[in-house]
N, C-alpha and C. Protein backbone atom coordinates (compact mmCIF):
# COMPACT_ATOMS: atom_id res chain seq x y z
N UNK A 1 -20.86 -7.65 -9.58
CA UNK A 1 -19.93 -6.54 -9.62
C UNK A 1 -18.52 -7.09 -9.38
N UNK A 2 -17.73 -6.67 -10.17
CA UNK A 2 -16.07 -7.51 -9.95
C UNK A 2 -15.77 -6.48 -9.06
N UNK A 3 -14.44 -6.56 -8.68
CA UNK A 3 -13.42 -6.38 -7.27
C UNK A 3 -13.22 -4.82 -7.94
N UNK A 4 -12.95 -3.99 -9.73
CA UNK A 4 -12.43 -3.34 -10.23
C UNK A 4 -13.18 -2.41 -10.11
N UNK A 5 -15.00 -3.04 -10.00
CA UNK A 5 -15.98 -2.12 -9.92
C UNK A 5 -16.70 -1.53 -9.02
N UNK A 6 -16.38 -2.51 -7.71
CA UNK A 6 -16.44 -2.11 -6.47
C UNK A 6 -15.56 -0.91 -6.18
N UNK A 7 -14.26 -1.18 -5.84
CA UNK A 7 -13.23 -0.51 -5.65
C UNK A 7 -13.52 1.10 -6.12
N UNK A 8 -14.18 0.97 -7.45
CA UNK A 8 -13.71 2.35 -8.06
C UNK A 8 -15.40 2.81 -7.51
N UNK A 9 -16.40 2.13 -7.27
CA UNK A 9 -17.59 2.76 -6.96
C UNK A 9 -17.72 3.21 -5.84
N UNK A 10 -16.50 2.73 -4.75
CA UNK A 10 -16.51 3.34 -3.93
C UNK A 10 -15.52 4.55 -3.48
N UNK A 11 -14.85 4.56 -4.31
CA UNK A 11 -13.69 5.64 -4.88
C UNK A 11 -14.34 6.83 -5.73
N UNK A 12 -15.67 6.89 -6.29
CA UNK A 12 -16.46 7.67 -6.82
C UNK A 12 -15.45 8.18 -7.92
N UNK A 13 -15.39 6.63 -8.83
CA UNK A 13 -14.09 6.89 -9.57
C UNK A 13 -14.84 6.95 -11.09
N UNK A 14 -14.21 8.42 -10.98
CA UNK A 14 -14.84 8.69 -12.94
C UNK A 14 -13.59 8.05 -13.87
N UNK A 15 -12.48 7.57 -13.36
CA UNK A 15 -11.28 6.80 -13.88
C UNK A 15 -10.88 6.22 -13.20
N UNK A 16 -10.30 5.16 -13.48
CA UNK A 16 -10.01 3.84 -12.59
C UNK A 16 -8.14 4.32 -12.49
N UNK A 17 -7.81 4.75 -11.38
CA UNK A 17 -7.06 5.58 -11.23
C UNK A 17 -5.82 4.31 -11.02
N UNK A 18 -6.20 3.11 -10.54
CA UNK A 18 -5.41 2.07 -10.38
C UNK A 18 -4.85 1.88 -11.21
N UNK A 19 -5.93 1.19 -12.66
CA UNK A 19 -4.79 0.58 -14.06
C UNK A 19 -4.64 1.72 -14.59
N UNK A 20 -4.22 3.40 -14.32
CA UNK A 20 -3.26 4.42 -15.05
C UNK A 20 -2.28 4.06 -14.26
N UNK A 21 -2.01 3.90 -12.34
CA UNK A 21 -1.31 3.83 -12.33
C UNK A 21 -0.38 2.02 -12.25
N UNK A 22 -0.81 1.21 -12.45
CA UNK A 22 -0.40 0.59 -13.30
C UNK A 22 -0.20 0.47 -14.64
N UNK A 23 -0.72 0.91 -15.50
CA UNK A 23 -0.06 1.25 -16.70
C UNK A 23 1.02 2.55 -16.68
N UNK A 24 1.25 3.25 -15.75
CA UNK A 24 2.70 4.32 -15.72
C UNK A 24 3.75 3.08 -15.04
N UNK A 25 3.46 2.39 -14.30
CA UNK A 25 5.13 1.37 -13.61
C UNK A 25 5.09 0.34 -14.75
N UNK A 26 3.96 -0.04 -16.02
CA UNK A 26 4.36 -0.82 -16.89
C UNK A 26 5.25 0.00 -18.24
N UNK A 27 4.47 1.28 -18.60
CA UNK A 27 5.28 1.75 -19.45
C UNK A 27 6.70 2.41 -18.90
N UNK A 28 6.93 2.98 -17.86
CA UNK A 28 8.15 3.47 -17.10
C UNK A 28 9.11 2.08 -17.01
N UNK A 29 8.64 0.98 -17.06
CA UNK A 29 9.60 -0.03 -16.41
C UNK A 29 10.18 0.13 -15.24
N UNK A 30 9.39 0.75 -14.04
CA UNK A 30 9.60 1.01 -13.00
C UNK A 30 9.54 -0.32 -11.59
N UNK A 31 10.26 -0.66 -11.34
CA UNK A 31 10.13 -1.82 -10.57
C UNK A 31 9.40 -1.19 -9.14
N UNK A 32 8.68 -2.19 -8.77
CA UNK A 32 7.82 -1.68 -7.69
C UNK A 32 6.75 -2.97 -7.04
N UNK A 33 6.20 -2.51 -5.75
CA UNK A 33 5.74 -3.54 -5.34
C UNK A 33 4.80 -2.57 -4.21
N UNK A 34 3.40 -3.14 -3.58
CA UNK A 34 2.20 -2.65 -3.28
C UNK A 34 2.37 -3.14 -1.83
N UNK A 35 2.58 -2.51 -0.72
CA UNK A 35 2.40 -2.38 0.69
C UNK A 35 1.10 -1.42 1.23
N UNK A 36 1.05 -1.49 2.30
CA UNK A 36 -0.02 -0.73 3.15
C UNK A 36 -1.44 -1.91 3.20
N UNK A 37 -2.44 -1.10 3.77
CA UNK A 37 -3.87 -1.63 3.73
C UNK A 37 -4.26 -2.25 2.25
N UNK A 38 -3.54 -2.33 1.21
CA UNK A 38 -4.19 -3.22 -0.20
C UNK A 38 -2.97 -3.77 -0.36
N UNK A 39 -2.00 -4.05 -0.06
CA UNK A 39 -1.39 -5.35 0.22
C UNK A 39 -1.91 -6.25 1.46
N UNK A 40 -2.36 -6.13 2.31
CA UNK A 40 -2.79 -6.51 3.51
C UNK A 40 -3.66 -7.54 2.54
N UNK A 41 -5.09 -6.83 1.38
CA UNK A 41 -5.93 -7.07 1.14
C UNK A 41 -5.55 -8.45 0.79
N UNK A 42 -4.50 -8.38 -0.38
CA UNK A 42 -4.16 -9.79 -0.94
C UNK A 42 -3.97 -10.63 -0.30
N UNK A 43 -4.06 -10.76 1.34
CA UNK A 43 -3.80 -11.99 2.23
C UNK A 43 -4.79 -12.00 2.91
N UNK A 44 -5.75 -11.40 2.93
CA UNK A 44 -6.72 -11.57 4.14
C UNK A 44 -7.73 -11.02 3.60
N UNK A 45 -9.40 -11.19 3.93
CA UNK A 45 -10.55 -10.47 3.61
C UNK A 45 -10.41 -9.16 3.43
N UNK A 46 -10.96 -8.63 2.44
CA UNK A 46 -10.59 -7.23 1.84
C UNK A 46 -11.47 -6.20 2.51
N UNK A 47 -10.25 -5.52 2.77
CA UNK A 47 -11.32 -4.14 3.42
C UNK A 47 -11.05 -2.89 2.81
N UNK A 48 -11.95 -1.72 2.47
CA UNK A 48 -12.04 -0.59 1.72
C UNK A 48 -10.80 -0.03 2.39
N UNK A 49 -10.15 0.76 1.43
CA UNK A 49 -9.17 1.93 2.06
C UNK A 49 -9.24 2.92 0.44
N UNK A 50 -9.12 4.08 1.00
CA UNK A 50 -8.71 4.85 -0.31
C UNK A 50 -7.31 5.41 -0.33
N UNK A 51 -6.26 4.73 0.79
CA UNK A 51 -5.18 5.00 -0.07
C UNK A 51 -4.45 3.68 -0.57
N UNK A 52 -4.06 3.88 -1.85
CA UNK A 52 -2.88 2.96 -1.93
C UNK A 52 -1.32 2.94 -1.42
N UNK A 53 -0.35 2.40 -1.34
CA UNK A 53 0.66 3.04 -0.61
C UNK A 53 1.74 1.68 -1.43
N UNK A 54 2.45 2.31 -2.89
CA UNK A 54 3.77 1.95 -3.28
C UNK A 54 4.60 2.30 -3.14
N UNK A 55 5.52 1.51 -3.39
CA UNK A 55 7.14 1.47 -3.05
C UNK A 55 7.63 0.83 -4.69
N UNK A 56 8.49 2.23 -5.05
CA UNK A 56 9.21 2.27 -6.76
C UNK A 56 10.50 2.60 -5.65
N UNK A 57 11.22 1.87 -6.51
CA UNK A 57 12.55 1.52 -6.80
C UNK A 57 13.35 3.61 -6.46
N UNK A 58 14.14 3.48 -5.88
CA UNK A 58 14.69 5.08 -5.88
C UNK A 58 14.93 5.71 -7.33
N UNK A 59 15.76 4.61 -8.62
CA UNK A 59 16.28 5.21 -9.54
C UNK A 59 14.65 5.30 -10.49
N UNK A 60 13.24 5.15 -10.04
CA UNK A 60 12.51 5.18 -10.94
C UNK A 60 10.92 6.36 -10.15
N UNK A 61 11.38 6.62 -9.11
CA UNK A 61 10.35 7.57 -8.96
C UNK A 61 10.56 8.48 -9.36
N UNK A 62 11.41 9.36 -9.77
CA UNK A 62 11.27 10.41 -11.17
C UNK A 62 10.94 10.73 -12.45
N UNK A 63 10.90 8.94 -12.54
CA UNK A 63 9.85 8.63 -14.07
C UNK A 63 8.69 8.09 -13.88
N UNK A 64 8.48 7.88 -12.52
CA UNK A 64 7.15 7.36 -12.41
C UNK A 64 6.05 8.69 -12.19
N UNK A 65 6.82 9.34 -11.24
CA UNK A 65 6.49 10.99 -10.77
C UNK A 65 6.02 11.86 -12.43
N UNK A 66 6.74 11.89 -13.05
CA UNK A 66 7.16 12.35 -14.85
C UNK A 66 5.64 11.62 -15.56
N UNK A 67 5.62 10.42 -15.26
CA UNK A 67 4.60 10.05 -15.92
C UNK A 67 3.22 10.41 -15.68
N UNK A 68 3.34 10.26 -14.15
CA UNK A 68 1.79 10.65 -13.47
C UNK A 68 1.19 11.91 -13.91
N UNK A 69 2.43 13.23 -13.77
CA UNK A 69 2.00 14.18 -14.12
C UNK A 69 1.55 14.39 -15.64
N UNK A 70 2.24 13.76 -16.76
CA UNK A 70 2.01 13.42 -18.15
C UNK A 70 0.50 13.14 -18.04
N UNK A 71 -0.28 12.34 -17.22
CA UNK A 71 -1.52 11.49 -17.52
C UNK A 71 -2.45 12.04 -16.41
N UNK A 72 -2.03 13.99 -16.45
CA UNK A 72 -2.71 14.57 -15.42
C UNK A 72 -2.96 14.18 -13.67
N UNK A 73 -2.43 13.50 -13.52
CA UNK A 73 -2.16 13.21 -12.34
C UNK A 73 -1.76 14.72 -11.13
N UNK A 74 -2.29 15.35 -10.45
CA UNK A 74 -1.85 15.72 -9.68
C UNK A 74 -0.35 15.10 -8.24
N UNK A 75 0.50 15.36 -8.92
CA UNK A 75 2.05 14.66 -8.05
C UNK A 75 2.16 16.04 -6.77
N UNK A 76 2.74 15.45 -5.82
CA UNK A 76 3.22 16.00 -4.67
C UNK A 76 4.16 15.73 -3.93
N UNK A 77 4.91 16.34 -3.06
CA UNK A 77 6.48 15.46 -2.88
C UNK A 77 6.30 15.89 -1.52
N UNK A 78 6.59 14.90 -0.50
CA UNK A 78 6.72 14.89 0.98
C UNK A 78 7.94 14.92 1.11
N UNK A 79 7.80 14.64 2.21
CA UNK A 79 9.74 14.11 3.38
C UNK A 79 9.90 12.65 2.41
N UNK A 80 8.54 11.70 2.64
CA UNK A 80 8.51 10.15 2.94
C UNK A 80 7.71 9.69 2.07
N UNK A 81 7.48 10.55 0.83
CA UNK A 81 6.24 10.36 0.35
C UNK A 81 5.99 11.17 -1.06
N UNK A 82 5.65 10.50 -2.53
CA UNK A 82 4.97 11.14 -3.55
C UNK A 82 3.77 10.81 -3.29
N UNK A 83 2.77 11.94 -3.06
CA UNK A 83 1.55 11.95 -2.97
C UNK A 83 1.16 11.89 -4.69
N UNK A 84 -0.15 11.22 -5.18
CA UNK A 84 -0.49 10.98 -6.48
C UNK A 84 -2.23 11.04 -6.42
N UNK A 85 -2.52 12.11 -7.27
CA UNK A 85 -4.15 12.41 -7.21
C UNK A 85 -4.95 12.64 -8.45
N UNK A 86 -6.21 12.53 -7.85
CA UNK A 86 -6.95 13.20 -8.98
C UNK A 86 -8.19 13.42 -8.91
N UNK A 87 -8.60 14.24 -9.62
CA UNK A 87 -10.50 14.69 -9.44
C UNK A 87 -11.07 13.96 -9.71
N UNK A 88 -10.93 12.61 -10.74
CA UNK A 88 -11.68 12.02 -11.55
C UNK A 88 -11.82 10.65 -10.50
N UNK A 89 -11.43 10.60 -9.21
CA UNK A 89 -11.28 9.26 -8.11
C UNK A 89 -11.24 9.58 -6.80
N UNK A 90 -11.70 9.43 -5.58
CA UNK A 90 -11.14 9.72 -4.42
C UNK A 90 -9.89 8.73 -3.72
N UNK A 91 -9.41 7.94 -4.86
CA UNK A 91 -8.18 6.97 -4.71
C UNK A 91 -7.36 7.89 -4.28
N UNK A 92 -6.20 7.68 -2.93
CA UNK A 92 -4.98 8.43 -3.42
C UNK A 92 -3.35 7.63 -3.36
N UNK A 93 -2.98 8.20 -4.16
CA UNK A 93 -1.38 6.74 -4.25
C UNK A 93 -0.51 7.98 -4.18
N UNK A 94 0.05 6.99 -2.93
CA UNK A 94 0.90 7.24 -1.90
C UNK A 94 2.82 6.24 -2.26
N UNK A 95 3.39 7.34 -2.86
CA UNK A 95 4.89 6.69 -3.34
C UNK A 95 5.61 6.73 -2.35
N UNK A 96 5.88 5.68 -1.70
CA UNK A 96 6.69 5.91 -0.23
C UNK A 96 7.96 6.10 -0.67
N UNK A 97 8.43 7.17 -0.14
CA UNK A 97 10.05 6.77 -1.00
C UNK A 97 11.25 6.52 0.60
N UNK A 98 10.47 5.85 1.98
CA UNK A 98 10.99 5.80 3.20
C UNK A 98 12.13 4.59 2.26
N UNK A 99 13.28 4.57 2.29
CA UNK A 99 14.26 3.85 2.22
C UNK A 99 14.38 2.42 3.24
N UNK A 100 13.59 2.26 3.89
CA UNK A 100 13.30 0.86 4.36
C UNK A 100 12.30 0.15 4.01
N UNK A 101 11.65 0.28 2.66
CA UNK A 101 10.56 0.40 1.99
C UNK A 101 11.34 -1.06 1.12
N UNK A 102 12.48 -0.42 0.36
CA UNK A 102 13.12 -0.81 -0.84
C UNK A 102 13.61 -2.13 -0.76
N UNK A 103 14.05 -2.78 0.17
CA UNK A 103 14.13 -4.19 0.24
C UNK A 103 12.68 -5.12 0.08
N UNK A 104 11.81 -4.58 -0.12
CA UNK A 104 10.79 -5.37 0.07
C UNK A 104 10.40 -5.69 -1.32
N UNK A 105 10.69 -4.81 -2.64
CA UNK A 105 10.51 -4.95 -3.92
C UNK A 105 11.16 -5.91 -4.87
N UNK A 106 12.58 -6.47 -4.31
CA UNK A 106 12.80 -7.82 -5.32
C UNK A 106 12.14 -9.01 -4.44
N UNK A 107 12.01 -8.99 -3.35
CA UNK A 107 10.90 -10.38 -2.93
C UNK A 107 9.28 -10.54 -2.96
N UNK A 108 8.74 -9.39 -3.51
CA UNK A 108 7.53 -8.96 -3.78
C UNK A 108 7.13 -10.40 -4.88
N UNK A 109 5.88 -10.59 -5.11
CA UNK A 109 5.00 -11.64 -5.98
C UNK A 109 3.94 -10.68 -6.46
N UNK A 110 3.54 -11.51 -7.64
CA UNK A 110 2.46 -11.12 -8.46
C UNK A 110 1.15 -11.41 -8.17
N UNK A 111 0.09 -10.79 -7.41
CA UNK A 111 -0.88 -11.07 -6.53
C UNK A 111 -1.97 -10.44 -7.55
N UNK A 112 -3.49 -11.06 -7.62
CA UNK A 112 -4.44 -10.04 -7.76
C UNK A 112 -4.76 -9.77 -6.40
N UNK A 113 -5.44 -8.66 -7.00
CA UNK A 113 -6.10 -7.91 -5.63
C UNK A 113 -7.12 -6.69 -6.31
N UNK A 114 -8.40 -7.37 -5.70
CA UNK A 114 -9.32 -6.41 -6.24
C UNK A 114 -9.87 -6.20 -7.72
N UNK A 115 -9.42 -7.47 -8.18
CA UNK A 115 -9.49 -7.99 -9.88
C UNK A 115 -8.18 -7.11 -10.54
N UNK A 116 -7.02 -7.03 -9.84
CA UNK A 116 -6.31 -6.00 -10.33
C UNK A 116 -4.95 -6.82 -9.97
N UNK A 117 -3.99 -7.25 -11.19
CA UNK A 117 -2.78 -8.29 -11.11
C UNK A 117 -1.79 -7.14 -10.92
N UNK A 118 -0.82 -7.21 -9.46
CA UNK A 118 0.21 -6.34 -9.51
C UNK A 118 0.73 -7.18 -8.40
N UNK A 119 2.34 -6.25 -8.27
CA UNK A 119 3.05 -7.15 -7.62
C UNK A 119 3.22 -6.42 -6.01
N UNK A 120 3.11 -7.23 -5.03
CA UNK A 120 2.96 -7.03 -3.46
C UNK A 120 3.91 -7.66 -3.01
N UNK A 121 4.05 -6.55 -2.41
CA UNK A 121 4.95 -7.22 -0.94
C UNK A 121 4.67 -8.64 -0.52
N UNK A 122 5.86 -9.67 -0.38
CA UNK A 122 5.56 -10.64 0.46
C UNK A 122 5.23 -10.63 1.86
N UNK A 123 3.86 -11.29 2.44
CA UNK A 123 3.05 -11.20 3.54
C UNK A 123 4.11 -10.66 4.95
N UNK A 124 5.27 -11.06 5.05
CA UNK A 124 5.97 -10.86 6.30
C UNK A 124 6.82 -9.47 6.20
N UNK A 125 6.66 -9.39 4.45
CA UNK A 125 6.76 -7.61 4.52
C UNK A 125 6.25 -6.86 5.16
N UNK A 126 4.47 -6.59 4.32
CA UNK A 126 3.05 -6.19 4.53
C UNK A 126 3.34 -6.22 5.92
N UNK A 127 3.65 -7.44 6.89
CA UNK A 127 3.58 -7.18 8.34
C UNK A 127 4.02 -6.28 8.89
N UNK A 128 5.85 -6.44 8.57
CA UNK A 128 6.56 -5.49 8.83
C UNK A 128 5.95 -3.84 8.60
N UNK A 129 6.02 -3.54 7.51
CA UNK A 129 5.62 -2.12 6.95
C UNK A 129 4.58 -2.01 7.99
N UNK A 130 3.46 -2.70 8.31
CA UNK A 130 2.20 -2.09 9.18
C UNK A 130 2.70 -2.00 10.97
N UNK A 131 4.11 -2.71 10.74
CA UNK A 131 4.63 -2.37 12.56
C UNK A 131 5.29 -1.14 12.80
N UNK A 132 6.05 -0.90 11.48
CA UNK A 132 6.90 0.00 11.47
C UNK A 132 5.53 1.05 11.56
N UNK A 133 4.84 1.00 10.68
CA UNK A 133 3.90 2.14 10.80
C UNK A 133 3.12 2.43 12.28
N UNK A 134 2.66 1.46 12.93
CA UNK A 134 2.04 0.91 14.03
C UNK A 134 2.97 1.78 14.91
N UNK A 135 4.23 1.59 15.01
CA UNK A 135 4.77 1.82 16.09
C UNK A 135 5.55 3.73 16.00
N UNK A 136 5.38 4.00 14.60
CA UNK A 136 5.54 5.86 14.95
C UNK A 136 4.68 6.38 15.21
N UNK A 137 4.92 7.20 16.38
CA UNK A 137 4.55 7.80 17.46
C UNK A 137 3.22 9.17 16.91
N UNK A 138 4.61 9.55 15.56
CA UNK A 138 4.29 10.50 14.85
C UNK A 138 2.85 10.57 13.71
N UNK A 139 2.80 10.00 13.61
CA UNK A 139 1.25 9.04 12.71
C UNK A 139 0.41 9.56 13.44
N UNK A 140 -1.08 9.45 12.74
CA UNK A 140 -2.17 10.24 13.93
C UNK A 140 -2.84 9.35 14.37
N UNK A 141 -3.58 9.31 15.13
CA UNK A 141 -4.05 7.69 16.15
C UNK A 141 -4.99 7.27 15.30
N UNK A 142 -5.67 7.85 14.48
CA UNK A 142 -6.99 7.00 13.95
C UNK A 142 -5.81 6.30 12.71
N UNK A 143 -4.77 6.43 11.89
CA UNK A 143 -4.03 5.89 11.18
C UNK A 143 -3.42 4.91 11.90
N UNK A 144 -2.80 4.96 13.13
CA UNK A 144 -2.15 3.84 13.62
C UNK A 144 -3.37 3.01 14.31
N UNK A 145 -4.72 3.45 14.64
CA UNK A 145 -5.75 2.38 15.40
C UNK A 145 -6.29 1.21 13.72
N UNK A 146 -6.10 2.14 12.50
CA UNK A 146 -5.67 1.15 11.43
C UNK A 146 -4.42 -0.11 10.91
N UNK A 147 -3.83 0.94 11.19
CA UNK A 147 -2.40 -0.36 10.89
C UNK A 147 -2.82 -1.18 11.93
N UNK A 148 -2.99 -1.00 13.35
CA UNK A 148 -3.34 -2.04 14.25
C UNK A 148 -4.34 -3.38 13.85
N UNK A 149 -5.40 -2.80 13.82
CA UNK A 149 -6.46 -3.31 12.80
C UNK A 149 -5.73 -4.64 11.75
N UNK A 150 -5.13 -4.02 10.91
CA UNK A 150 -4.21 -4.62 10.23
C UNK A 150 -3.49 -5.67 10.44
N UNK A 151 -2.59 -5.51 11.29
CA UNK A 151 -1.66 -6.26 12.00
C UNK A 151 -2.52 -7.60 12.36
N UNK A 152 -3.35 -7.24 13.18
CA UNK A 152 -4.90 -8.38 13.33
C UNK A 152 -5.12 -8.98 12.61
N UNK A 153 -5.86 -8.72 11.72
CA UNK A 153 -6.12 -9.41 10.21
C UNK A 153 -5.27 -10.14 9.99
N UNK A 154 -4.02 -9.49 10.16
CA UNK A 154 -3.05 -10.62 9.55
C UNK A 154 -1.92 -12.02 10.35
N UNK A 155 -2.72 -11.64 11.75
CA UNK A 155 -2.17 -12.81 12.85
C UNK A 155 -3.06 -13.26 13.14
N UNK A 156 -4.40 -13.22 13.49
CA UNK A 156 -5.64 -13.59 12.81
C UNK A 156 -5.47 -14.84 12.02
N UNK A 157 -4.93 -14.30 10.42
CA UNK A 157 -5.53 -15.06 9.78
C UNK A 157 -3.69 -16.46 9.27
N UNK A 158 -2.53 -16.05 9.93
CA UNK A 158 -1.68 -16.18 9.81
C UNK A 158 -0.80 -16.51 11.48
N UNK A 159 -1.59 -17.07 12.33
CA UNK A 159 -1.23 -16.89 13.30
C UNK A 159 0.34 -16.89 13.80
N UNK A 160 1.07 -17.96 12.95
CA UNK A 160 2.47 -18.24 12.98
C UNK A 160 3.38 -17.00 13.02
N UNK A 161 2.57 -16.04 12.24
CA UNK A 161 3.68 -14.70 12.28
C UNK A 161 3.42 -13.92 13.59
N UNK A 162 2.36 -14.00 14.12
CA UNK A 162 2.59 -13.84 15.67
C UNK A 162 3.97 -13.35 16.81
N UNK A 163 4.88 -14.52 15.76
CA UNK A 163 6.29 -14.40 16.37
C UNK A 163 6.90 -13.63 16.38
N UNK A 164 6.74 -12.52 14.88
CA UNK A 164 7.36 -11.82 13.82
C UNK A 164 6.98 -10.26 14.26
N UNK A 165 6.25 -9.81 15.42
CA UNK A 165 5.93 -9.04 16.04
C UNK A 165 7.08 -8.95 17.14
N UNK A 166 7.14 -7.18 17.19
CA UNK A 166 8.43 -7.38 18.68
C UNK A 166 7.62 -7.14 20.01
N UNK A 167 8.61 -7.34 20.94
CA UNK A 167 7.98 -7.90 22.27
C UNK A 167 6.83 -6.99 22.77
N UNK A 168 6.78 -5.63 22.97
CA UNK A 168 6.23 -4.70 23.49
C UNK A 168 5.32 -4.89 22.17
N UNK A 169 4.96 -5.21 21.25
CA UNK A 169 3.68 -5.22 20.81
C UNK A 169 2.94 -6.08 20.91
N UNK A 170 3.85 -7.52 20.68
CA UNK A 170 2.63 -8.66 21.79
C UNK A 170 2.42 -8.39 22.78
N UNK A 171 3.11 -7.97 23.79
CA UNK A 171 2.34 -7.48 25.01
C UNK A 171 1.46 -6.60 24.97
N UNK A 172 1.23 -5.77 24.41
CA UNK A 172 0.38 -4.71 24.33
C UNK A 172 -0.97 -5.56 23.61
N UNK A 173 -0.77 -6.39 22.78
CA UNK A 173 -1.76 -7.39 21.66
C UNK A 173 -2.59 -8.14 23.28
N UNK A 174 -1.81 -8.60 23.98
CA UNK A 174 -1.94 -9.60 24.40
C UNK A 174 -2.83 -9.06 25.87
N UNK A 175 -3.09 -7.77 26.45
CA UNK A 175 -3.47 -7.11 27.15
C UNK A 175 -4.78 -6.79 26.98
N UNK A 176 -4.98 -6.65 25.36
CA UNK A 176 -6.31 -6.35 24.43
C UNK A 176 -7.72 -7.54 24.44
């Protein structure tokens, strides 16, 4: 079973909801780059999540948004967030549109992940994004006892970035 067929079998995916939405940021020419728990994946042993969580460029989530809905996509608009759905997957892609997101997309690389070639956040991004997440208050605890999770995995398997954590969270790491 490849990474494409896993993914979507466990997504109870009647469409592989991934390459539509990679094929909408290829036909949009939407610049963009893959954070959250499946950027994590591309650096460390892969673990299931059903959301995805991108970051498009500000001047292109209105054509990316435009497209989704074109290719039936159920679109939704948060504070922090285009929510992106559908019946045919229990995938859900998550358009962060948090503006501290956006620096992370011209240093992003072209990673597979999951038999699936797209471009991710560089690893000390991925970190970042899962502290920033880690550390609002506002998040619900089983989401942040994930990003935590996360964070692990990736000092774990990267110990050097260890450093790259702020103080009150190594301490708190380091208590554990």
């Amino acid at each position: 079973m490849t990474g494409k067929e896993f993914l979507n079998s466990v997504a109870n995916g009647q469409l592989d909801i991934v390459q539509i939405l990679l094929d909408i940021l290829a036909e949009t020419g939407s610049r963009y780059c893959v954070i959250g728990g499946l950027a994590v994946n591309a650096y460390v042993d892969p673990v299931v999540s059903l959301d995805i969580d991108v970051v498009v460029t500000v001047d292109d989530v209105e054509a990316t948004s435009a497209a989704a809905k074109g290719r039936g996509l159920k679109v939704e608009e948060f504070e922090h967030s285009v929510n992106m759905s559908s019946p045919g997957s229990d995938l859900r892609i998550q358009l962060q549109t948090d503006s501290r997101y956006q620096d992370f997309i011209p240093r992003a690389e072209i990673r597979e992940v999951l038999g699936y070639r797209m471009s991710v956040a560089i690893l000390e991004d991925v970190l970042q994004g899962k502290v920033w997440a880690y550390m609002d208050q506002t998040r619900r605890r089983s989401k942040r006892q994930k990003d935590l999770a996360d964070i692990l995995r990736i000092i774990e398997t990267y110990p050097q970035l260890g450093t790259k954590l702020p103080q009150s969270l190594q301490e708190e790491l380091d208590k554990k």
